[in-house]
Protein backbone atom coordinates (compact mmCIF):
# COMPACT_ATOMS: atom_id res chain seq x y z
CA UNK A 1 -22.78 -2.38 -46.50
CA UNK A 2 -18.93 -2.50 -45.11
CA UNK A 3 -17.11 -5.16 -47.41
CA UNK A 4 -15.88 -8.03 -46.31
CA UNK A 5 -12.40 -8.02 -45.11
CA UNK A 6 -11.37 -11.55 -46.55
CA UNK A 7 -7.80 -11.11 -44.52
CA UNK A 8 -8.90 -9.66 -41.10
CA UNK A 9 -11.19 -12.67 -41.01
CA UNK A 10 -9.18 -15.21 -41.80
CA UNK A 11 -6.49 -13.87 -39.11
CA UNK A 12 -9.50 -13.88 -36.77
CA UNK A 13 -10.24 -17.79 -37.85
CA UNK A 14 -6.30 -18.42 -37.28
CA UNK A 15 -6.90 -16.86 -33.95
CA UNK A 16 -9.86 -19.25 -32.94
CA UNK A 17 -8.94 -22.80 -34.68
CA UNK A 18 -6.46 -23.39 -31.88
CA UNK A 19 -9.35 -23.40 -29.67
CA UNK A 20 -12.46 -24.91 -30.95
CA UNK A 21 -10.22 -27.63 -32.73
CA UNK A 22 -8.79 -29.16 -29.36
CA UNK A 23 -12.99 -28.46 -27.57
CA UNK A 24 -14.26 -30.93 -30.70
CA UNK A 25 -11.78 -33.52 -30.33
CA UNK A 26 -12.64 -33.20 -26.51
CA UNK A 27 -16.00 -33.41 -27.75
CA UNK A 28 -15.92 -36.20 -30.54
CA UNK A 29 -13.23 -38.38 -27.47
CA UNK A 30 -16.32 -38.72 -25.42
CA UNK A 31 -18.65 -40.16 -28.07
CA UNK A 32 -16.09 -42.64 -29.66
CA UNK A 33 -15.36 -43.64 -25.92
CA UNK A 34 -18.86 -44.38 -24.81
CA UNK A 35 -19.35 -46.05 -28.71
CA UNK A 36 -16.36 -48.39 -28.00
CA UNK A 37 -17.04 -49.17 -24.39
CA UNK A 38 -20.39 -50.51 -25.30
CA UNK A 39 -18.88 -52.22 -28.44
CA UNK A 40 -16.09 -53.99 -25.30
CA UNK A 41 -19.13 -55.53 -24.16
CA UNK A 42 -19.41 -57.72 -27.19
CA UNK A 43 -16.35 -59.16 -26.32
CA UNK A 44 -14.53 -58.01 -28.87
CA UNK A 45 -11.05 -57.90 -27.45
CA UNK A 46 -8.14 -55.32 -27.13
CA UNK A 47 -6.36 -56.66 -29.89
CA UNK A 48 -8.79 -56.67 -32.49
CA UNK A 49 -10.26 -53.30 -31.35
CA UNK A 50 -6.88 -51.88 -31.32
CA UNK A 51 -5.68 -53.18 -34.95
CA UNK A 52 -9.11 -51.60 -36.03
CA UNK A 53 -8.51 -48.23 -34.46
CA UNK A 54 -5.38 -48.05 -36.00
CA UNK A 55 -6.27 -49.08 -39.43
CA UNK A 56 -9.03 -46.97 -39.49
CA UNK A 57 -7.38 -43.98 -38.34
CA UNK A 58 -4.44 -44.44 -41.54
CA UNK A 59 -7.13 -44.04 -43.04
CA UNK A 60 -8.50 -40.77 -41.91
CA UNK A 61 -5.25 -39.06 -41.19
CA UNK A 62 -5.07 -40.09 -45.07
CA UNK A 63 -7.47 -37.34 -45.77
CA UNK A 64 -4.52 -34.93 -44.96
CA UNK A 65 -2.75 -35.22 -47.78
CA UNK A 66 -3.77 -32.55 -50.14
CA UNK A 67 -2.58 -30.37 -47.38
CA UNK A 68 0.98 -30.74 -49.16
CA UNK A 69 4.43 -31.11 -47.57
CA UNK A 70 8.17 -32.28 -48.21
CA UNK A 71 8.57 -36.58 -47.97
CA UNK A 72 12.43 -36.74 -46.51
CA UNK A 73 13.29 -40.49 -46.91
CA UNK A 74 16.16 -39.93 -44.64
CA UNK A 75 14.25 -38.86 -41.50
CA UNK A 76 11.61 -41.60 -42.23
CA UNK A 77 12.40 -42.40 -38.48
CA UNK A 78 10.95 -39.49 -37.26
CA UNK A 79 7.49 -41.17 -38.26
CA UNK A 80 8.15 -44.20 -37.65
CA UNK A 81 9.11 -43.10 -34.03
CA UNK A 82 6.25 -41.51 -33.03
CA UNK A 83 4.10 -44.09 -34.93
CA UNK A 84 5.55 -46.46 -31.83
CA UNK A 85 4.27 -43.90 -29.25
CA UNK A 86 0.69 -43.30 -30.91
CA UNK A 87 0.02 -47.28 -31.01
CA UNK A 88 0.86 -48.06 -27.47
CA UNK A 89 -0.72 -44.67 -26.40
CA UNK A 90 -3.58 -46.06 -28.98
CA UNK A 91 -3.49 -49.49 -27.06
CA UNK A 92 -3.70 -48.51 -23.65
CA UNK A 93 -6.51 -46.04 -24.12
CA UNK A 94 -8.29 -48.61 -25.55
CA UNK A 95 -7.17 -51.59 -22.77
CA UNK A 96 -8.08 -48.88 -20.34
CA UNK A 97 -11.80 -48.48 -21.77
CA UNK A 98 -11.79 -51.95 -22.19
CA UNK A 99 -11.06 -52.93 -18.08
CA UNK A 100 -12.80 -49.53 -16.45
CA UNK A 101 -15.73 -47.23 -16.63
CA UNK A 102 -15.30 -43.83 -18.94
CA UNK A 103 -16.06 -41.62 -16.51
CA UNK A 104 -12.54 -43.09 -14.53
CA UNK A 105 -10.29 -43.40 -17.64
CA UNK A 106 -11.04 -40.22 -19.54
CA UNK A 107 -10.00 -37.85 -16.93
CA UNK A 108 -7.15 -39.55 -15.84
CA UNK A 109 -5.61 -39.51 -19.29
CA UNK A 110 -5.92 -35.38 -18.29
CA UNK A 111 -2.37 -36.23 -16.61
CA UNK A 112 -0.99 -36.02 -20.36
CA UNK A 113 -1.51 -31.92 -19.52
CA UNK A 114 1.67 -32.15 -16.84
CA UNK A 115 3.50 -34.31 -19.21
CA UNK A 116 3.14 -32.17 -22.06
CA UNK A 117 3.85 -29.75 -20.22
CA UNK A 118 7.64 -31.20 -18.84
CA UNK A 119 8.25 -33.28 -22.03
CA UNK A 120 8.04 -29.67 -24.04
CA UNK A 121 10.59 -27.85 -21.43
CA UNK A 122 12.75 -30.76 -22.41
CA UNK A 123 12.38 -31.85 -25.90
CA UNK A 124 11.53 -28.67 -26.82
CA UNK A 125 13.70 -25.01 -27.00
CA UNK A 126 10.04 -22.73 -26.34
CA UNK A 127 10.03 -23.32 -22.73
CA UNK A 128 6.45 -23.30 -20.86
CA UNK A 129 5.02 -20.39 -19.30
CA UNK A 130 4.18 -19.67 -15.60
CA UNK A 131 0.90 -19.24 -16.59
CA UNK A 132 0.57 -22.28 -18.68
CA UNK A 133 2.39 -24.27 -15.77
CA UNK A 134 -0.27 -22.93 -13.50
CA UNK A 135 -3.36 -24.23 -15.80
CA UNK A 136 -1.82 -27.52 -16.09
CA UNK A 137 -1.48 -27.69 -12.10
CA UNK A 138 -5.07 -26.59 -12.18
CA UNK A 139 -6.54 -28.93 -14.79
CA UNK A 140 -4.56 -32.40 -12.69
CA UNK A 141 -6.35 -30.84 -9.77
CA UNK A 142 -9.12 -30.81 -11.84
CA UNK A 143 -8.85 -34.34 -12.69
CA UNK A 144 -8.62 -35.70 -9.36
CA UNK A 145 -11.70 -34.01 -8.36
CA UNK A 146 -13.61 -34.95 -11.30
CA UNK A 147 -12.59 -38.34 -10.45
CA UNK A 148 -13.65 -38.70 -6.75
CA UNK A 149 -16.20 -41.29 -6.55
CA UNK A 150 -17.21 -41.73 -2.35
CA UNK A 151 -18.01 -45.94 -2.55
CA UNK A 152 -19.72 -45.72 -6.20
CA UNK A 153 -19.18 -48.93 -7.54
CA UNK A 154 -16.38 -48.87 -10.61
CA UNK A 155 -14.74 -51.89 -12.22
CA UNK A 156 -11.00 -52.30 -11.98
CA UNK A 157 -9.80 -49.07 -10.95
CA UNK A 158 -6.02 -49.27 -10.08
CA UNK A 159 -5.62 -51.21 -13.89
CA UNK A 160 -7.71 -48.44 -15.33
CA UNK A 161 -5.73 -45.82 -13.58
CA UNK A 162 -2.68 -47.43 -14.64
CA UNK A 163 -3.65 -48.05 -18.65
CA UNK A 164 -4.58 -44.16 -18.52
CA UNK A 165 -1.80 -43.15 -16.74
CA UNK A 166 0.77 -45.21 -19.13
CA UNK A 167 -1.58 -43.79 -22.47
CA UNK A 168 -1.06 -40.33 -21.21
CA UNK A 169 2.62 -40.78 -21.16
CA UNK A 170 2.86 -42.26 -24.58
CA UNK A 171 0.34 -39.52 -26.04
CA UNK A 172 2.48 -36.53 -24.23
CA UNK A 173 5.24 -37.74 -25.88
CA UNK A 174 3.69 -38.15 -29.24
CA UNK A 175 2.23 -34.37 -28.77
CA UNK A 176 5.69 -32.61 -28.29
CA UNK A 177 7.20 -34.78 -31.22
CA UNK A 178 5.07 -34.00 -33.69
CA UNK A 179 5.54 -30.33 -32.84
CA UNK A 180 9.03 -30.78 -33.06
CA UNK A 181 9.12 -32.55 -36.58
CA UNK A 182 6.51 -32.24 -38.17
CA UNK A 183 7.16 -28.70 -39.64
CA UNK A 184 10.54 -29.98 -41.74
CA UNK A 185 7.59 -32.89 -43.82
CA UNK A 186 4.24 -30.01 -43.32
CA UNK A 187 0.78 -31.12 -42.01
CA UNK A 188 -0.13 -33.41 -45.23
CA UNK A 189 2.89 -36.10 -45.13
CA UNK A 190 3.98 -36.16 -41.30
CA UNK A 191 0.72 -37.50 -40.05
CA UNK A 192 0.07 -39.69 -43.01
CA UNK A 193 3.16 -41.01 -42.78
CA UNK A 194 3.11 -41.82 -39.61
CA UNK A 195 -0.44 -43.56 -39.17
CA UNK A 196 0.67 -45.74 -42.16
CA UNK A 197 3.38 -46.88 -40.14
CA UNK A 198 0.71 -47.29 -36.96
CA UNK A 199 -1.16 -49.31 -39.27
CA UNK A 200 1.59 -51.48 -40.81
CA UNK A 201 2.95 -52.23 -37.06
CA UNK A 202 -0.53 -53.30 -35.55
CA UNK A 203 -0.44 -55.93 -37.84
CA UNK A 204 1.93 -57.58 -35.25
CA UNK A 205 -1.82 -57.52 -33.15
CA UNK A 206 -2.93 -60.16 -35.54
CA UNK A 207 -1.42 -62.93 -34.22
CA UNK A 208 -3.50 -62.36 -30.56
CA UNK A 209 -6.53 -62.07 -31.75
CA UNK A 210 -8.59 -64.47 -29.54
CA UNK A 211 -10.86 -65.26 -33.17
CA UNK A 212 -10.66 -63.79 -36.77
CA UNK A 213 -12.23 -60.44 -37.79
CA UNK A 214 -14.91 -61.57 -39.49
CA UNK A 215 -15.75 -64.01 -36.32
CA UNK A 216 -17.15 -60.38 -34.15
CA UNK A 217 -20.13 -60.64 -33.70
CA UNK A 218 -23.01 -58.67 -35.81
CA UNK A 219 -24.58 -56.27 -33.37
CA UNK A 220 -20.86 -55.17 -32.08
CA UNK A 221 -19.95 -53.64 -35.67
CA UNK A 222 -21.87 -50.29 -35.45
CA UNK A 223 -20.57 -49.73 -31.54
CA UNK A 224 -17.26 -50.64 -32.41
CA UNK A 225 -16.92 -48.87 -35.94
CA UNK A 226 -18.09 -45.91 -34.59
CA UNK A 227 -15.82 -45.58 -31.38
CA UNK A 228 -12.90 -46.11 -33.59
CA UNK A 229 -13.94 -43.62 -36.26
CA UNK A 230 -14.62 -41.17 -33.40
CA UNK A 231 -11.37 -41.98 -31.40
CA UNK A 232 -9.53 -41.73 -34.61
CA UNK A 233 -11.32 -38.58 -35.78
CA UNK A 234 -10.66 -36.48 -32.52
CA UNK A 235 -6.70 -37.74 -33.03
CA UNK A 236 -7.05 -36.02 -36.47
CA UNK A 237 -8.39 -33.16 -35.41
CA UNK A 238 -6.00 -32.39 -32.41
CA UNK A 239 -2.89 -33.61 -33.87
CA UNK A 240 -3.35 -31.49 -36.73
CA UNK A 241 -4.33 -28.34 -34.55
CA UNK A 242 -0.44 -29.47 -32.85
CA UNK A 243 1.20 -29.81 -36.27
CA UNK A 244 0.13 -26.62 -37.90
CA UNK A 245 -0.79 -24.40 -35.20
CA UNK A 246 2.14 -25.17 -32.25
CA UNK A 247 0.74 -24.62 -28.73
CA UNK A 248 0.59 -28.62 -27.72
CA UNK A 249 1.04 -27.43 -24.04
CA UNK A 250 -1.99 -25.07 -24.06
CA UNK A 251 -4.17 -27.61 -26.84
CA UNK A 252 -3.77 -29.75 -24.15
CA UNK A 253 -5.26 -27.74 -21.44
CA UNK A 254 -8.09 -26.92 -23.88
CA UNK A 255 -8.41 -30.49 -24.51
CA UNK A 256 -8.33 -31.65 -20.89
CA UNK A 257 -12.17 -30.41 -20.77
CA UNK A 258 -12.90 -34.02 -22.09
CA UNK A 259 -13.00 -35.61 -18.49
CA UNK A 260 -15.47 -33.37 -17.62
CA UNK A 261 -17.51 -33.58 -20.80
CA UNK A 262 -17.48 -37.98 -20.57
CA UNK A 263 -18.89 -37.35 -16.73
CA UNK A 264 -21.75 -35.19 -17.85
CA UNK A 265 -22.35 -37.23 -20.66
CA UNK A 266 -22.10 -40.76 -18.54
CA UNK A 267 -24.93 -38.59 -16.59
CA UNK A 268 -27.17 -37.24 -19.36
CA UNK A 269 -26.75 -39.91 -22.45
CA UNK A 270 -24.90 -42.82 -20.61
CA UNK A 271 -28.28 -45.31 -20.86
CA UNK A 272 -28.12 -44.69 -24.87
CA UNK A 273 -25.02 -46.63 -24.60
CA UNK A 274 -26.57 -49.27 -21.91
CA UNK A 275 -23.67 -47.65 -19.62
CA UNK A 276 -23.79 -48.06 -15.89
CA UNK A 277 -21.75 -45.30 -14.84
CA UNK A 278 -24.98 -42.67 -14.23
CA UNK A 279 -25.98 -43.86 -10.66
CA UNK A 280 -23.79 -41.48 -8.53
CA UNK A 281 -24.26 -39.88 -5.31
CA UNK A 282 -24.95 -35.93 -4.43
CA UNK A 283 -21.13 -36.09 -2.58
CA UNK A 284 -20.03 -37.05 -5.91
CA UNK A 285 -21.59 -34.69 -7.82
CA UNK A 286 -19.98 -31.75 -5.91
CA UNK A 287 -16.73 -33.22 -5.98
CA UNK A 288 -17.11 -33.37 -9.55
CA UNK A 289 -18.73 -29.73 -9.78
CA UNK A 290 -15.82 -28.15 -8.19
CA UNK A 291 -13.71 -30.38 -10.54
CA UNK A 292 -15.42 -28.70 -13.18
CA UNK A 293 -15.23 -25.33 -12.03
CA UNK A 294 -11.01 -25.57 -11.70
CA UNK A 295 -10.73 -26.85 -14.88
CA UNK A 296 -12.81 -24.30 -16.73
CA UNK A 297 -10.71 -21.97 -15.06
CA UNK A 298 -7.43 -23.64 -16.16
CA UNK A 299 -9.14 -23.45 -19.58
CA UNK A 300 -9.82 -19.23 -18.73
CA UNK A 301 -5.95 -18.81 -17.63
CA UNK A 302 -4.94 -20.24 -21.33
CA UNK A 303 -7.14 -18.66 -23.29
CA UNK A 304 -6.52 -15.03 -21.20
């Protein structure tokens, strides 16, 4: 029996985590989205759903601090910073669930895949590849396809577009700055760091909530822990893939695949959620097949 080669496969794991990490967040995304658009129809609010993300999430990007680092208390803006630009990208995702269907907002946050893509050839001295710029072409294509509808009924759709849209810009932002600054603090005090600032600023949600915590009402709890444990769980997973690994142009791209994934989902397991999204048309479903077909092979040109 040939021994195991302890380094060859943990090269080969170092290889693979900067795939599968972004294809589970994609993955967990869809569930906490579908969890806390049912838990929206408790009327729950944006404000009190967003100060519980938040909080929440401090506390699972907590989890990465025996992962080690350097605390600089000089560059505590860096944090603090991009703290600003995860709680309004954190916000409008949520405002965006909140006013639309799923199966509308998740693949129009895919646009964050062209931002990423410029803000990193700005912020950033790496540069983006032909071949990366020619995914992230593919995968907006992609989204656009994925998100033809031909007179299916959706709620709010310009707003929905918009809240996306604007959360996409926030979160492309907040991609490229972690990778620029989080290597000088390492994976286990950058992130930390910077959720506990999230978490400290949503308290300024407190004033706008339209009734205390403790006022929600019983049967919303489970729905709306478990969309923000699963939106906050997918940002731990993908911003640490960006931290330690690099890449947030081609995570992204790898990431995208969530728009697809919340339409087939909205299909197969929307009515677990007592979602109305499922009821859509054979036009709509090839629109949305070749969608899926163009952004699998945006996924094939970054992993090639």
């Amino acid at each position: 029996m040939e021994p195991l080669n302890v380094g060859r496969y943990a090269a080969e794991m170092n290889g693979l985590l900067p795939i599968l990490l972004p294809l589970v967040a994609a993955l967990v995304y869809v569930a906490g989205a579908l969890l806390a658009k049912r838990a929206s129809e408790f009327d729950v609010g944006i404000w009190r759903t967003a100060f519980l993300g938040n909080v929440i999430a401090a506390v699972i990007f907590s989890l990465l601090l025996p992962f080690g680092g350097n605390f600089h208390v000089d560059l505590l803006w860096q944090p603090a910073l991009v703290a600003v630009f995860y709680l309004l990208g954190q916000f409008l995702n949520f405002l965006a669930l909140q006013n639309g269907d799923v199966s509308v907002a998740t693949p129009v946050m895919g646009l964050k895949i062209i931002l990423v893509a410029i803000f990193t050839k700005l912020l950033l001295t790496s540069g983006v590849s032909p071949t990366l710029w020619a995914a992230a072409t593919l995968s907006s294509v992609a989204i656009a396809l994925l998100n033809r509808t031909e007179g299916a009924a959706h709620h709010h759709v310009g707003r929905t577009v918009l809240c996306a849209g604007a959360s996409a810009t926030m979160f492309a932002v907040f991609d490229v700055l972690v990778q620029k600054w989080s290597p000088a603090w390492g994976l286990g005090r950058f992130l930390p760091v910077m959720l506990a600032f999230t978490a400290i600023f949503s308290l300024g949600f407190v004033p706008f909530f339209k009734a205390p915590l403790w006022a929600i009402p019983r049967p919303a709890w489970p729905w709306l822990l478990g969309g923000c444990a699963g939106i906050g769980l997918q940002s731990v997973i993908f911003v640490s893939c960006i931290a330690h690994f690099g890449g947030a142009a081609q995570a992204n791209v790898i990431y995208s695949s969530r728009g697809l994934w919340s339409v087939v989902a909205v299909w197969a397991i929307g009515h677990w959620f007592a979602n109305k999204e499922q009821h859509l048309g054979a036009a709509v479903l090839r629109w949305r097949l070749a969608g899926a077909v163009m952004m699998m092979t945006a996924i094939a040109l970054v992993l090639g």
